[in-house]
PDB file of N, CA and C in Angstrom:
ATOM      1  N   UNK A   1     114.479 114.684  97.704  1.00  0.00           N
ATOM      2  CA  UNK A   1     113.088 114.360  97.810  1.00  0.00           C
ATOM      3  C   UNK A   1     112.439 114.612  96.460  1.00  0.00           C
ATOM      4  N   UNK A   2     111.802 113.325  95.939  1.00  0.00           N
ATOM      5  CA  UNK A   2     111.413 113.774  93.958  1.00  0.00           C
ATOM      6  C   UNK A   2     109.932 114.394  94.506  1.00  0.00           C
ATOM      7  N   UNK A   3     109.609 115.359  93.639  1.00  0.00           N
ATOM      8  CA  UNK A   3     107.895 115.838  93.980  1.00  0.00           C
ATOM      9  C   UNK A   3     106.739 114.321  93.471  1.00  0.00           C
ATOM     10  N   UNK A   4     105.776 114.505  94.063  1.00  0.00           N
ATOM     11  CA  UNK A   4     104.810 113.999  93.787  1.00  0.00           C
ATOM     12  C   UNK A   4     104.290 114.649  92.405  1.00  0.00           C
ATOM     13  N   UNK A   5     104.186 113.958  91.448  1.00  0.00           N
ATOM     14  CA  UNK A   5     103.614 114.080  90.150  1.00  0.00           C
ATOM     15  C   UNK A   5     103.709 115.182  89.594  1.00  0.00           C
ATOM     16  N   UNK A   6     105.276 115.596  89.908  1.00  0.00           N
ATOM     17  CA  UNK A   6     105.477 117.029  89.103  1.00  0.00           C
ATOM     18  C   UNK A   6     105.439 118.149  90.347  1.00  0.00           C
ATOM     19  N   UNK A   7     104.937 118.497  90.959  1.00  0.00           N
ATOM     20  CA  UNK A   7     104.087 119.049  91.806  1.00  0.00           C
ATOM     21  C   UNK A   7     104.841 119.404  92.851  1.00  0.00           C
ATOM     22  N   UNK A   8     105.719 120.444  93.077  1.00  0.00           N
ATOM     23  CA  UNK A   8     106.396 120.469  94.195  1.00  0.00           C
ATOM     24  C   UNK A   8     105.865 120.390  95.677  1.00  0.00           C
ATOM     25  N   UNK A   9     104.734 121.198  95.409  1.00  0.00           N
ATOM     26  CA  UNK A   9     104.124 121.394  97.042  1.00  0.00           C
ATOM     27  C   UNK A   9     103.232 120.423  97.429  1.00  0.00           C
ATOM     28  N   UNK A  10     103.606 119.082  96.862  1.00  0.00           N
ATOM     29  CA  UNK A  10     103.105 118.020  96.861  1.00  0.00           C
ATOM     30  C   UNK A  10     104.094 116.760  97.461  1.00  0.00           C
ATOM     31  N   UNK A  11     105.310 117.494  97.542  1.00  0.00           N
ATOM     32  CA  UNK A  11     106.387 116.320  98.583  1.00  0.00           C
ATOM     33  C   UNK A  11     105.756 116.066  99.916  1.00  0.00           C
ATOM     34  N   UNK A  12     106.192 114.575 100.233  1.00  0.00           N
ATOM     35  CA  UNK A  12     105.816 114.337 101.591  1.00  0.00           C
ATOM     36  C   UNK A  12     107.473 114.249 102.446  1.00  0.00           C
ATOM     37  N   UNK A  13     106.853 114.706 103.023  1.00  0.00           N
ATOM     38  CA  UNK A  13     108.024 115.601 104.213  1.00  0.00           C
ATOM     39  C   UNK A  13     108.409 113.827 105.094  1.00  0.00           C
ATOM     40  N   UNK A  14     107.083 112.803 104.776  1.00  0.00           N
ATOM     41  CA  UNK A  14     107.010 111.572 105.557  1.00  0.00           C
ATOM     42  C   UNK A  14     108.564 110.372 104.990  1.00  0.00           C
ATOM     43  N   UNK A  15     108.789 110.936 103.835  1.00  0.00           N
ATOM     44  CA  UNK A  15     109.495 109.866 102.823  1.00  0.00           C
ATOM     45  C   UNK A  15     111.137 110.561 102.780  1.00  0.00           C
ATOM     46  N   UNK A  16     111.447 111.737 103.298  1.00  0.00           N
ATOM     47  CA  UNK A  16     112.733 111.887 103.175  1.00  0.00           C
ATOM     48  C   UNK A  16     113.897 111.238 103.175  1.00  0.00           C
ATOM     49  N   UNK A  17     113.768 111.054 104.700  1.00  0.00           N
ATOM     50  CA  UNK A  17     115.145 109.905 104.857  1.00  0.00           C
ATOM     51  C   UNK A  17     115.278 108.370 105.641  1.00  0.00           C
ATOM     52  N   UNK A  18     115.249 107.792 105.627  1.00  0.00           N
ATOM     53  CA  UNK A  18     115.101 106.031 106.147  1.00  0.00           C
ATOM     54  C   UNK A  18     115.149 106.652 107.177  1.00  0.00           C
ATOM     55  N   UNK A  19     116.535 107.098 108.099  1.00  0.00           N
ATOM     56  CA  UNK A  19     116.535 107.525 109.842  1.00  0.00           C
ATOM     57  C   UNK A  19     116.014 108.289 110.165  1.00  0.00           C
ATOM     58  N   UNK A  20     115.357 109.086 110.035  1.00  0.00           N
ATOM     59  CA  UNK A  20     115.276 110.857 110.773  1.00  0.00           C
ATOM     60  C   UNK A  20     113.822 110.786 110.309  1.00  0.00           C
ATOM     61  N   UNK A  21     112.993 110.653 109.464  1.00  0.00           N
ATOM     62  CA  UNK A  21     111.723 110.705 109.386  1.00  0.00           C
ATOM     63  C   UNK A  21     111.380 109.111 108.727  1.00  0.00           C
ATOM     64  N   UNK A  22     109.954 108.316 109.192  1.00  0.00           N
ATOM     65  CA  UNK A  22     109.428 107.168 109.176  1.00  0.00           C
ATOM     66  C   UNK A  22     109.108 107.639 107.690  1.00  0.00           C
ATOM     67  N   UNK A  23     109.250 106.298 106.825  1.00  0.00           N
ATOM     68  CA  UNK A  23     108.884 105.815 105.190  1.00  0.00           C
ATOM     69  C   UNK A  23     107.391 105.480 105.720  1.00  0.00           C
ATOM     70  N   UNK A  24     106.149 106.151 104.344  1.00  0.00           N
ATOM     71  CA  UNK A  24     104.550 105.941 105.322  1.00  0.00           C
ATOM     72  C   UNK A  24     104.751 104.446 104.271  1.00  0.00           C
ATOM     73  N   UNK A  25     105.174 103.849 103.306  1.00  0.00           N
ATOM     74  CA  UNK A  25     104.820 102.608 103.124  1.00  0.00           C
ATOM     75  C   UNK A  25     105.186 101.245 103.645  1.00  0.00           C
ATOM     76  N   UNK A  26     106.344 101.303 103.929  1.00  0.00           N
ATOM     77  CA  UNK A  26     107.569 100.039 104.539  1.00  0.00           C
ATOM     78  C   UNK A  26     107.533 100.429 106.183  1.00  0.00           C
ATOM     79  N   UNK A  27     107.579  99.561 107.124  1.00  0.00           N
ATOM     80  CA  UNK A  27     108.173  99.508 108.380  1.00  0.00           C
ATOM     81  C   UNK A  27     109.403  98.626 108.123  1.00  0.00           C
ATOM     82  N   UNK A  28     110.792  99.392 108.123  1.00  0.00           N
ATOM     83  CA  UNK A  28     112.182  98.408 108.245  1.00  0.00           C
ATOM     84  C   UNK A  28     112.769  99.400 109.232  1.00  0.00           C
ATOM     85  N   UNK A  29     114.134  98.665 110.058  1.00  0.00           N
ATOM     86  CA  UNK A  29     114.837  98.903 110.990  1.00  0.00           C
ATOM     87  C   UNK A  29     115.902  99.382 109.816  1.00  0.00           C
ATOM     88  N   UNK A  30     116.276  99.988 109.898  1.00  0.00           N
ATOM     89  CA  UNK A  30     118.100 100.193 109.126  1.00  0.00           C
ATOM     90  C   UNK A  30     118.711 100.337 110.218  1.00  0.00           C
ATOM     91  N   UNK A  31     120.380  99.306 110.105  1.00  0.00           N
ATOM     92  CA  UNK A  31     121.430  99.590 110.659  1.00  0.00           C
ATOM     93  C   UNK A  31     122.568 100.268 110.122  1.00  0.00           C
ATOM     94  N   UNK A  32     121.969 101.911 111.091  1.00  0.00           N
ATOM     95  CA  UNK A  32     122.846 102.925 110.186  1.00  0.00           C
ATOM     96  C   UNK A  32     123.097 103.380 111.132  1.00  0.00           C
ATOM     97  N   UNK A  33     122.402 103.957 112.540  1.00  0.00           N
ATOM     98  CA  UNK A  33     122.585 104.026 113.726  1.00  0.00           C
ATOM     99  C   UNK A  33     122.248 103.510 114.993  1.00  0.00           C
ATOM    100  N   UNK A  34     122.998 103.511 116.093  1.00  0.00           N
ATOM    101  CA  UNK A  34     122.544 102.928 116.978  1.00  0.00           C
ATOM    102  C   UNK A  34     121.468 103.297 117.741  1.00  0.00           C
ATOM    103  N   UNK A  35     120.390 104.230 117.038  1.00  0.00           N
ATOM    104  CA  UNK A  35     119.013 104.490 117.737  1.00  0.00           C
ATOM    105  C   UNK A  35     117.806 103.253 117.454  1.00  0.00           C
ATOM    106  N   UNK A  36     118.314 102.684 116.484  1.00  0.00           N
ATOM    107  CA  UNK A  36     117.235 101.120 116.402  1.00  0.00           C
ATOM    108  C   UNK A  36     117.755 100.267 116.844  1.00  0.00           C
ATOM    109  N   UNK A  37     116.244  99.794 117.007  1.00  0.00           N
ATOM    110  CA  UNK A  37     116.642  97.845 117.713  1.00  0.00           C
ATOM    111  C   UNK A  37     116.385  96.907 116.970  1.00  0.00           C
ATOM    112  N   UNK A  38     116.987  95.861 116.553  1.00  0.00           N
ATOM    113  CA  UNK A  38     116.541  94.771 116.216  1.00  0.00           C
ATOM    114  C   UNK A  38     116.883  93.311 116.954  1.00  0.00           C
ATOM    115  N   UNK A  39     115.450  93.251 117.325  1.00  0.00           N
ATOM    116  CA  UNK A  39     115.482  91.824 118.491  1.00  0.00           C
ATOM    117  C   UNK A  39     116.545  91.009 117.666  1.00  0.00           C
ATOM    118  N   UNK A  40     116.028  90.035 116.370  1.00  0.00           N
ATOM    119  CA  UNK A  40     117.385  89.267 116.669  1.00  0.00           C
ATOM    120  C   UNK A  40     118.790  89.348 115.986  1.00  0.00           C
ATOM    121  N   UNK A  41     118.966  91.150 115.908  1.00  0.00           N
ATOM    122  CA  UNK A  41     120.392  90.898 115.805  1.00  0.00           C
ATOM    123  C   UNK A  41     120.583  90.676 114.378  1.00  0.00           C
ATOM    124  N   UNK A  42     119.924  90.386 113.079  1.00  0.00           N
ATOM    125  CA  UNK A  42     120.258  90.055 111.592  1.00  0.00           C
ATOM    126  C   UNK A  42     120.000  90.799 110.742  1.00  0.00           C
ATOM    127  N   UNK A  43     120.807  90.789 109.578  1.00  0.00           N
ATOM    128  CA  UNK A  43     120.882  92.361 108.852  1.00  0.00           C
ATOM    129  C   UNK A  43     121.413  91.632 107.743  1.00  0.00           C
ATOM    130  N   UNK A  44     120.287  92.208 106.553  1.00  0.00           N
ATOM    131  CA  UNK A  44     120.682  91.986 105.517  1.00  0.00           C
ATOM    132  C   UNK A  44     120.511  93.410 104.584  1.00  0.00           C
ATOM    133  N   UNK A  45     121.735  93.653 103.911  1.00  0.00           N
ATOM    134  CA  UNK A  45     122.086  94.912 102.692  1.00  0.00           C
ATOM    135  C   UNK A  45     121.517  96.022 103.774  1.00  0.00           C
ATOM    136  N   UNK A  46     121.899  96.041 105.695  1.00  0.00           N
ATOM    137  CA  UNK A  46     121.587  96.780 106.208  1.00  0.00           C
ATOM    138  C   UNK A  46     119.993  96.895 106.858  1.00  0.00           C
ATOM    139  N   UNK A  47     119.606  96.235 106.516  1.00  0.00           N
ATOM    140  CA  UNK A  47     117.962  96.160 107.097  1.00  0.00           C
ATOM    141  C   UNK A  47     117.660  94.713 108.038  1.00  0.00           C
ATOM    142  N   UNK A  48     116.974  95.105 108.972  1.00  0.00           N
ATOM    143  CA  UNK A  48     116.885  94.249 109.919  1.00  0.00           C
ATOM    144  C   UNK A  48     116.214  92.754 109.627  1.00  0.00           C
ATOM    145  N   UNK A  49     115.962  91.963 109.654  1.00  0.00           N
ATOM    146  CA  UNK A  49     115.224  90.887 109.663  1.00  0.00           C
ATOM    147  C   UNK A  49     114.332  90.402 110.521  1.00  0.00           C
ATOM    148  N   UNK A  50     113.311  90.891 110.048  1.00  0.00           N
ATOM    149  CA  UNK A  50     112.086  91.066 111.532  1.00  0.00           C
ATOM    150  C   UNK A  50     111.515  89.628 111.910  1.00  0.00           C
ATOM    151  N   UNK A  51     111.502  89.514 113.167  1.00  0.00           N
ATOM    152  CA  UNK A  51     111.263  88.289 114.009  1.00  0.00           C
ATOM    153  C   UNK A  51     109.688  88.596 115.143  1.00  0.00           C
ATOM    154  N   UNK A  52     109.079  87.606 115.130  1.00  0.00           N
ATOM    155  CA  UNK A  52     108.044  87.676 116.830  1.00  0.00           C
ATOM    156  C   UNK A  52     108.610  89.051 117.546  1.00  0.00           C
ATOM    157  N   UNK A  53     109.890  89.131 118.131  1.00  0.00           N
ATOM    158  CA  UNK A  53     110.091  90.123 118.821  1.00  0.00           C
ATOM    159  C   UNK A  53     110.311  91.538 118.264  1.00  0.00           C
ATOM    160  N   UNK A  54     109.667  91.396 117.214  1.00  0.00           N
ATOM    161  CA  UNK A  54     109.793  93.089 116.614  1.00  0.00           C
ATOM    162  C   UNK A  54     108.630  93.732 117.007  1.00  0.00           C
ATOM    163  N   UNK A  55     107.696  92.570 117.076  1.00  0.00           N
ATOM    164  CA  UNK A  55     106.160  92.746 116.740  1.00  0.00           C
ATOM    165  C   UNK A  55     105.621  93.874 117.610  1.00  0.00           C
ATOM    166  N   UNK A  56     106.059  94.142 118.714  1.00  0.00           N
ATOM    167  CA  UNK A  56     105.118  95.727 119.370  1.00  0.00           C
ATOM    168  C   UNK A  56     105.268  96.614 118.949  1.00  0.00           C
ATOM    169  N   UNK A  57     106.455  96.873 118.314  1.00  0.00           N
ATOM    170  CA  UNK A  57     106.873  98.165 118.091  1.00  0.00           C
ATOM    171  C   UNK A  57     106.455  98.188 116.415  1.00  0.00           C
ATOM    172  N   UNK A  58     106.359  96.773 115.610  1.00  0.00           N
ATOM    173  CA  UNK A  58     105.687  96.996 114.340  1.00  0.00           C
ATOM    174  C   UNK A  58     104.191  97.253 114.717  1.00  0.00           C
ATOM    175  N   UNK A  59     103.656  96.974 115.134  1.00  0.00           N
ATOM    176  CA  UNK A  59     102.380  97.048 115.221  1.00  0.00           C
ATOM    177  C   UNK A  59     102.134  98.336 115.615  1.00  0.00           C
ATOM    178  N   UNK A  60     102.767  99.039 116.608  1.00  0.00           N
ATOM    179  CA  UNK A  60     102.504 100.548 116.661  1.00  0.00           C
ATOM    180  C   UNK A  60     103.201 101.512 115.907  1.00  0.00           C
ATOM    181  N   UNK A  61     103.669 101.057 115.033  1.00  0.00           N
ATOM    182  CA  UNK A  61     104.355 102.222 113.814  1.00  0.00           C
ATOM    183  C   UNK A  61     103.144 102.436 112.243  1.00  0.00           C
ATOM    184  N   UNK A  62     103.372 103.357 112.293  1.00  0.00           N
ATOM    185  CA  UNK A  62     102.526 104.395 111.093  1.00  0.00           C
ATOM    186  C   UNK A  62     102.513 103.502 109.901  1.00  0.00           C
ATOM    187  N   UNK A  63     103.513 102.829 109.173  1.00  0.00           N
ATOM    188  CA  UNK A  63     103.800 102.048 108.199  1.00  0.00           C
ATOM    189  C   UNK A  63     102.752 100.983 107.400  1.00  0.00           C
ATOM    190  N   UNK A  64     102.295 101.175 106.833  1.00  0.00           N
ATOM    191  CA  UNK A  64     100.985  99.926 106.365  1.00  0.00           C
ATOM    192  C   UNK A  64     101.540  99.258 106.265  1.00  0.00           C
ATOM    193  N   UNK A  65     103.361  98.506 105.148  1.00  0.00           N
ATOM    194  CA  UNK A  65     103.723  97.527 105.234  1.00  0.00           C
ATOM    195  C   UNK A  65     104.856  96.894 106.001  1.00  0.00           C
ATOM    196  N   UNK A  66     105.478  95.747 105.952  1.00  0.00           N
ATOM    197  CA  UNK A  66     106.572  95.686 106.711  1.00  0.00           C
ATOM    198  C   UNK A  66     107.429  94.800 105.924  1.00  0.00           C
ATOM    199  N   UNK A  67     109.090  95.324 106.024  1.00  0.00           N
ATOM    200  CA  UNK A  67     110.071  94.363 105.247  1.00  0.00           C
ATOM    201  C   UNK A  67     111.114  94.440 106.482  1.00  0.00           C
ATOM    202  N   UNK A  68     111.454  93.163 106.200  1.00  0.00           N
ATOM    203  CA  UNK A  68     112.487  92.043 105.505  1.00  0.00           C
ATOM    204  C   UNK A  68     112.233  91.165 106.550  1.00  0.00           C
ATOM    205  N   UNK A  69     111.502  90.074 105.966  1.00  0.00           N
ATOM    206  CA  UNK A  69     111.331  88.514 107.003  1.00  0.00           C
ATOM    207  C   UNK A  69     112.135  87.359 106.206  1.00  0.00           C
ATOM    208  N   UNK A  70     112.265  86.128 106.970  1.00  0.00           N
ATOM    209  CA  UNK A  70     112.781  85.335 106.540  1.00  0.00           C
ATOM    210  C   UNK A  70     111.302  84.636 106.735  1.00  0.00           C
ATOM    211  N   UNK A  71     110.713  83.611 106.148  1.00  0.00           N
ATOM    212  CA  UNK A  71     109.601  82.875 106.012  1.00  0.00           C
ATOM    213  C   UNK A  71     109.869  81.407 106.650  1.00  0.00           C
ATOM    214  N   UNK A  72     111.188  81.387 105.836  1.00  0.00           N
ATOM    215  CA  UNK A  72     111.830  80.083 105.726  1.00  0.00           C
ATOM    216  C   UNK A  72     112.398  79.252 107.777  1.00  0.00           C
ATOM    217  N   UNK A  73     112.588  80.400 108.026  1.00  0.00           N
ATOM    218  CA  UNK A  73     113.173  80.301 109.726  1.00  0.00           C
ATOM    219  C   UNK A  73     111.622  81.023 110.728  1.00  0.00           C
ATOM    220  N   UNK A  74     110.844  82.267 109.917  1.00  0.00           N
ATOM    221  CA  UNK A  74     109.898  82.631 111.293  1.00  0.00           C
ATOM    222  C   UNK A  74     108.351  82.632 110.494  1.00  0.00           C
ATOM    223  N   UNK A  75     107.635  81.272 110.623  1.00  0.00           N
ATOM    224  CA  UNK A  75     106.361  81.648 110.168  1.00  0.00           C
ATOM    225  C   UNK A  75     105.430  82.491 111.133  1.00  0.00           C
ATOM    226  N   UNK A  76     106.052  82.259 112.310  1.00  0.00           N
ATOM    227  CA  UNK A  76     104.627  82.798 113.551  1.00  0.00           C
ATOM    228  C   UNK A  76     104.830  84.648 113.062  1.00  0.00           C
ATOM    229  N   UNK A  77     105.792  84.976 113.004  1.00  0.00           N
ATOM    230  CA  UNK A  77     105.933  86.484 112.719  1.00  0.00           C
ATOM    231  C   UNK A  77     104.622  86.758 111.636  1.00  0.00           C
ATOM    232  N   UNK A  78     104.111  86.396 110.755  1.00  0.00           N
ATOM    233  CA  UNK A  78     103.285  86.411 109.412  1.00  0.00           C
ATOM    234  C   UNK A  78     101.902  86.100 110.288  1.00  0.00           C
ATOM    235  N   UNK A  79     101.874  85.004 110.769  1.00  0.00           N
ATOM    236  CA  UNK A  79     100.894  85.014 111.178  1.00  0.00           C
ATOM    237  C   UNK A  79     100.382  85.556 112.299  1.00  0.00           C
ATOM    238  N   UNK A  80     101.429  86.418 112.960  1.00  0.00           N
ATOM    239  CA  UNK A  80     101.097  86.831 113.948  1.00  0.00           C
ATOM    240  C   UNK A  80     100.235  88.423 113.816  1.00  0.00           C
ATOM    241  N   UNK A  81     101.032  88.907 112.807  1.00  0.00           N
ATOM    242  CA  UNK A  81     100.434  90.237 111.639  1.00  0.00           C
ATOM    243  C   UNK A  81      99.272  89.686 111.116  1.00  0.00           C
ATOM    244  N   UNK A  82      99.083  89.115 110.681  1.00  0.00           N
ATOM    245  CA  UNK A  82      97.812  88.394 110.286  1.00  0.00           C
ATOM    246  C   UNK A  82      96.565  88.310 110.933  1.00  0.00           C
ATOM    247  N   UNK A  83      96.954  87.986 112.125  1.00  0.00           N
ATOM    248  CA  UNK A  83      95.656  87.877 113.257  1.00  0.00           C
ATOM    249  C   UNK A  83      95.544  89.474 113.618  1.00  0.00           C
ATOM    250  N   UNK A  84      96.459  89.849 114.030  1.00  0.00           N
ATOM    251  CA  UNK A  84      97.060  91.130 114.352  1.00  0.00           C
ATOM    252  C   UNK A  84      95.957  92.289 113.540  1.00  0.00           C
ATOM    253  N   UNK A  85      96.069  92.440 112.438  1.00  0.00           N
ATOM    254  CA  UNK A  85      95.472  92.919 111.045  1.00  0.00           C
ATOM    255  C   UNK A  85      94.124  93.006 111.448  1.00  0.00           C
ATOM    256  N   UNK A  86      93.348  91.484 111.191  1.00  0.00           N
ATOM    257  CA  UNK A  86      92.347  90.805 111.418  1.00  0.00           C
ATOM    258  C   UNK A  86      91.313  91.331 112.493  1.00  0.00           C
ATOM    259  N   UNK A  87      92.247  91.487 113.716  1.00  0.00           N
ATOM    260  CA  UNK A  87      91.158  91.797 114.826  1.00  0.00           C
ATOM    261  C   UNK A  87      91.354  93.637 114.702  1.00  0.00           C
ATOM    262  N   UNK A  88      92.482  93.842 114.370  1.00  0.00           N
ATOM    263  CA  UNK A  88      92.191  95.387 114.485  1.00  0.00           C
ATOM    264  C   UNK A  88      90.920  95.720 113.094  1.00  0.00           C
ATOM    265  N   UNK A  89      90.906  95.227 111.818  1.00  0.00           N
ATOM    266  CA  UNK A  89      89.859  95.565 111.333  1.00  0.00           C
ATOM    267  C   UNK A  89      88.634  95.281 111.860  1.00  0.00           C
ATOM    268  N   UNK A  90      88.576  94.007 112.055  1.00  0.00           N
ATOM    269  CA  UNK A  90      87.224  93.724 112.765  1.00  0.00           C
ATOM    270  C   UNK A  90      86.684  94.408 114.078  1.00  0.00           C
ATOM    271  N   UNK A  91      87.549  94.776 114.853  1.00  0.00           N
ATOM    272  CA  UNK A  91      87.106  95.795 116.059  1.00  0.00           C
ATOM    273  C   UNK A  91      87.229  97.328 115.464  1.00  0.00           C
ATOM    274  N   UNK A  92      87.811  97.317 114.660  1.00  0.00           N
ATOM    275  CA  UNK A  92      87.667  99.192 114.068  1.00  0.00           C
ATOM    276  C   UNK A  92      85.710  99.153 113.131  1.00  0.00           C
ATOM    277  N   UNK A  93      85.236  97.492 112.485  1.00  0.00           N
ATOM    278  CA  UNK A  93      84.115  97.804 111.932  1.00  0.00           C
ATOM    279  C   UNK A  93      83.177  97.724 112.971  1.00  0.00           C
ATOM    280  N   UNK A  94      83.253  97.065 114.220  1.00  0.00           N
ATOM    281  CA  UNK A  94      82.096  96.809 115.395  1.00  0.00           C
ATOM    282  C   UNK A  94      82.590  98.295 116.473  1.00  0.00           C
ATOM    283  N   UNK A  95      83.390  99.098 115.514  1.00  0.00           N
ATOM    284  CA  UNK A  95      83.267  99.897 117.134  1.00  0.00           C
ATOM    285  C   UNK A  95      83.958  99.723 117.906  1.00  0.00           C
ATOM    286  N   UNK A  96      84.624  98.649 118.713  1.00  0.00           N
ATOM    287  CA  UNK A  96      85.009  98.738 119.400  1.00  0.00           C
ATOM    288  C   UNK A  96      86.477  99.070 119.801  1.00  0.00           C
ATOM    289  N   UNK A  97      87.396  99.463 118.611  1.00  0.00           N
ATOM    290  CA  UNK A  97      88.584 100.163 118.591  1.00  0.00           C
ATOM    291  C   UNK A  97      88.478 101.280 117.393  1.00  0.00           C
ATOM    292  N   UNK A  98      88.995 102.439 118.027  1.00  0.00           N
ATOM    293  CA  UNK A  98      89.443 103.420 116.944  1.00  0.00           C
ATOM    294  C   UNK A  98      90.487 103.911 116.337  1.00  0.00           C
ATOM    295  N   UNK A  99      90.216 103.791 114.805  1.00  0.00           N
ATOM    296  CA  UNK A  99      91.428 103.727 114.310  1.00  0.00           C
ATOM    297  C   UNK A  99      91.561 105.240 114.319  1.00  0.00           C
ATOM    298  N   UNK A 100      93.469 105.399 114.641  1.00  0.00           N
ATOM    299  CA  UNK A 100      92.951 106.841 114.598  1.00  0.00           C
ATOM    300  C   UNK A 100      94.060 107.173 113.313  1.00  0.00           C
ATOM    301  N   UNK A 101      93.725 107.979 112.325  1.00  0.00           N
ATOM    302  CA  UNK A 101      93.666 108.534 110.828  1.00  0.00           C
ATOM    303  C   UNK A 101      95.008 109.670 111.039  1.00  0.00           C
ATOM    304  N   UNK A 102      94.656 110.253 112.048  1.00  0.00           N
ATOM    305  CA  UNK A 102      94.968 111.941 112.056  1.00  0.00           C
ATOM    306  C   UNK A 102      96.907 111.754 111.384  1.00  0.00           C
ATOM    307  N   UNK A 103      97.634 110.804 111.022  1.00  0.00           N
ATOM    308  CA  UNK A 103      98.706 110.739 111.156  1.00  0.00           C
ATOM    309  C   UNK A 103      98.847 110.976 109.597  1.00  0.00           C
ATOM    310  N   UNK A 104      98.179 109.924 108.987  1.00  0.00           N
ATOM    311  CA  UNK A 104      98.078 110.382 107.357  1.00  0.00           C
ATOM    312  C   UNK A 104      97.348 111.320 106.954  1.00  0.00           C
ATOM    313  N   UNK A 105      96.248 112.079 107.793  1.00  0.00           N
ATOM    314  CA  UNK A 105      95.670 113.395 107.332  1.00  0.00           C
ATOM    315  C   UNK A 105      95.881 114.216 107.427  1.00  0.00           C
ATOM    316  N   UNK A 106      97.234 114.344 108.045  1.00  0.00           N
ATOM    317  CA  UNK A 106      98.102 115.510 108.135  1.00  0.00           C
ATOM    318  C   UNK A 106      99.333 115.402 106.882  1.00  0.00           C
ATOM    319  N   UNK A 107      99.575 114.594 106.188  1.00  0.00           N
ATOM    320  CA  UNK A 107     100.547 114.539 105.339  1.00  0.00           C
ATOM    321  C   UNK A 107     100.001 115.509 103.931  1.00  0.00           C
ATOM    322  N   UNK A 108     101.326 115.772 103.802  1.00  0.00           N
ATOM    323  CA  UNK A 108     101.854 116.645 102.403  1.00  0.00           C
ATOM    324  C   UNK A 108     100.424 116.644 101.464  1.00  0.00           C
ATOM    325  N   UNK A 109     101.199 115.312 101.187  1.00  0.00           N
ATOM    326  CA  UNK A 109     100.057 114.822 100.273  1.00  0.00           C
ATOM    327  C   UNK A 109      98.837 114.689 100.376  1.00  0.00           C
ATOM    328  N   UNK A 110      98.008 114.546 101.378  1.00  0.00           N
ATOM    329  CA  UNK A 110      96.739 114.758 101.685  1.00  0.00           C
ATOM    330  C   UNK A 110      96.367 116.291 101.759  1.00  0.00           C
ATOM    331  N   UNK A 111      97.551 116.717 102.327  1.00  0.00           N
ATOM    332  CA  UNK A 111      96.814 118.325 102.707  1.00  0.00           C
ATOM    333  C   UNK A 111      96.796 118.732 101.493  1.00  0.00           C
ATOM    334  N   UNK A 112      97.812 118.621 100.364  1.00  0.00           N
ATOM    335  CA  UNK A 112      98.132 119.107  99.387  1.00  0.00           C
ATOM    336  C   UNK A 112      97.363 118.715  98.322  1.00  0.00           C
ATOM    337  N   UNK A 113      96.369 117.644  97.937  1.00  0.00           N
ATOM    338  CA  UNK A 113      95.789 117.154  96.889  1.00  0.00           C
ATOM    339  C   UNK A 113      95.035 117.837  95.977  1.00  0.00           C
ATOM    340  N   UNK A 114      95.311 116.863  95.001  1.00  0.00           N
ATOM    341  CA  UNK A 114      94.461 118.046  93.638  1.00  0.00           C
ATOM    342  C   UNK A 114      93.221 117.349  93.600  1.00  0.00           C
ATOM    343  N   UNK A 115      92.315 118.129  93.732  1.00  0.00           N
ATOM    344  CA  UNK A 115      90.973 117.437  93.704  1.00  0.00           C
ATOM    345  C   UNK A 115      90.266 117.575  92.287  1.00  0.00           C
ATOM    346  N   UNK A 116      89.748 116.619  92.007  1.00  0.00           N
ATOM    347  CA  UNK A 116      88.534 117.100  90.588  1.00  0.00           C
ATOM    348  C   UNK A 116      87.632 117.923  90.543  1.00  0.00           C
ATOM    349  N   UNK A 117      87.910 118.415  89.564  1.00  0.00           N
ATOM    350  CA  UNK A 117      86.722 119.549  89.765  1.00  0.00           C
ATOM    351  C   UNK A 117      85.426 119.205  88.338  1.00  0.00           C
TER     352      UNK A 117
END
């Protein structure tokens, strides 16, 4: 685990290992064990190739981004994140869904930050 900017007590405990603890930037499946799923079954350099049927379980994971699509074979997947995105911002600015934070405000790095003084 490299420290954050020098800074040991500044590791995020979130980024250790692909299986055993969630990466907070990427949502990917690795086929390393048989505790993931990937709807359809395709794997490239070990990482899943996310399809429509990934989509519940991407959408409820911590991850802001998501890899490895094919474009070329699944456009609805893109656009389905897209709309996806779309209405959760727009109902998190009217109120009417809450986003809830507490997952990254508990990290290393947040708890740990160097603030300006």
């Amino acid at each position: 685990m490299a420290p954050m900017m020098s800074i040991r007590r500044c590791q995020s405990h979130a980024e250790q290992h692909p299986i055993k603890k969630p990466f907070l930037s990427r949502y990917k499946i690795w086929n390393t064990t048989d505790d993931y799923f990937c709807y359809a079954n395709r794997w490239v350099r070990y990482i899943c190739i996310l399809t429509t049927g990934d989509l519940p379980i991407m959408v409820r994971s911590v991850q802001l981004f998501a890899n490895k699509f094919f474009l070329s074979e699944d456009r609805l997947v893109i656009s389905c994140l897209e709309e996806w995105l779309y209405n959760s911002t727009r109902d998190n600015f009217l109120k009417t869904r809450h986003l809830d934070v507490s997952y990254y405000h508990n990290l290393d790095i947040v708890l740990n930050q160097i603030k300006a003084t």
